[in-house]
Protein backbone atom coordinates (compact mmCIF):
# COMPACT_ATOMS: atom_id res chain seq x y z
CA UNK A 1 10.74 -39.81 12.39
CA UNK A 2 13.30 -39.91 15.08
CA UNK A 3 12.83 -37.66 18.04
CA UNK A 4 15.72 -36.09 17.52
CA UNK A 5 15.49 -34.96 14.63
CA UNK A 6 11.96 -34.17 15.01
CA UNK A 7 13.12 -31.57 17.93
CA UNK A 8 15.88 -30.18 15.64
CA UNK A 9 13.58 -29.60 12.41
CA UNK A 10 10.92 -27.76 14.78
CA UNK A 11 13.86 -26.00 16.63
CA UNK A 12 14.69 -24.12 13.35
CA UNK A 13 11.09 -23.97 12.64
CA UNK A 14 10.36 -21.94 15.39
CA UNK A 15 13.41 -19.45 15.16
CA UNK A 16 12.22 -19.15 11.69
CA UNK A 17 8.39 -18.60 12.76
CA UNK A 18 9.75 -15.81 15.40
CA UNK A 19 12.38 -13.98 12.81
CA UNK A 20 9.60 -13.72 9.94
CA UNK A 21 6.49 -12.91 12.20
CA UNK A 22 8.69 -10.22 14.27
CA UNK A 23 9.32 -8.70 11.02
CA UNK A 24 6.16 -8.78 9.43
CA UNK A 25 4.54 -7.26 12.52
CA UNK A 26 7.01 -4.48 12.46
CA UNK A 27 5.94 -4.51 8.47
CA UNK A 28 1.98 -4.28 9.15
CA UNK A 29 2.93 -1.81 12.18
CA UNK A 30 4.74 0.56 10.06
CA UNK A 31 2.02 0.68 7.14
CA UNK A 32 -1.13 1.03 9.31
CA UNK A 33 -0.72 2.49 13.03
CA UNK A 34 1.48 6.11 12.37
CA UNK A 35 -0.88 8.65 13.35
CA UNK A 36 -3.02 6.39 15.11
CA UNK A 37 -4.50 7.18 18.75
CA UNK A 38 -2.05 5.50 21.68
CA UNK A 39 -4.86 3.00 22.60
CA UNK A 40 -4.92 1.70 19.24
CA UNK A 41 -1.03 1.00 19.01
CA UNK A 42 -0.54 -0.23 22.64
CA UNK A 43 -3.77 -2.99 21.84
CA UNK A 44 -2.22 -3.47 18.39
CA UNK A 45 1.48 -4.46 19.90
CA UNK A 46 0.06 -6.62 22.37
CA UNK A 47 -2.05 -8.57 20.12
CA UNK A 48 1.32 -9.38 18.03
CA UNK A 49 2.62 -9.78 20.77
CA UNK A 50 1.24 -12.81 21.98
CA UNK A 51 -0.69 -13.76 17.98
CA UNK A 52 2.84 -15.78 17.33
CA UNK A 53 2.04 -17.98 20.28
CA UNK A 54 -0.25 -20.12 18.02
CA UNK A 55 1.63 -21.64 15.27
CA UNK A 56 4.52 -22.04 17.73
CA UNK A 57 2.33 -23.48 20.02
CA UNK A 58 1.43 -26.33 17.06
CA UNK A 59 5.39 -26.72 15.84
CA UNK A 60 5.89 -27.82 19.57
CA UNK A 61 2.61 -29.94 19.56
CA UNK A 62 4.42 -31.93 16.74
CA UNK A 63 7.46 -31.65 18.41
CA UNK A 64 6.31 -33.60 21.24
CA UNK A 65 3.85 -36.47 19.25
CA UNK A 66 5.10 -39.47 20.23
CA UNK A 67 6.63 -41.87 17.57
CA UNK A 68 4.33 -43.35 15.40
């Protein structure tokens, strides 16, 4: 596959990865943490927070393989 296009097709996969986690954080967010202590919602938001960094950090993995 051509670089290029291998940097576009990740490109939009990533956008995609951060639009659908965001919102299915805010999803499991809403459902499970009202009423819960402070402690448990500030470890919860920054465990989201930085849980995306894993599957983007593969899409740019592939991005990068060189050609085969």
């Amino acid at each position: 596959m051509p670089p290029r296009l291998r940097s576009l097709i990740g490109a939009i996969a990533l956008v995609a990865l951060v639009v659908v986690y965001a919102f299915l954080a805010m999803v499991v967010a809403l459902l499970t943490l009202p009423g819960a202590p402070g402690w448990v919602q500030g470890a919860y938001y920054v465990i989201a927070g930085l849980l995306w960094v894993l599957p983007a950090g593969l899409i740019i993995r592939w991005i990068l393989k060189p050609r085969a």
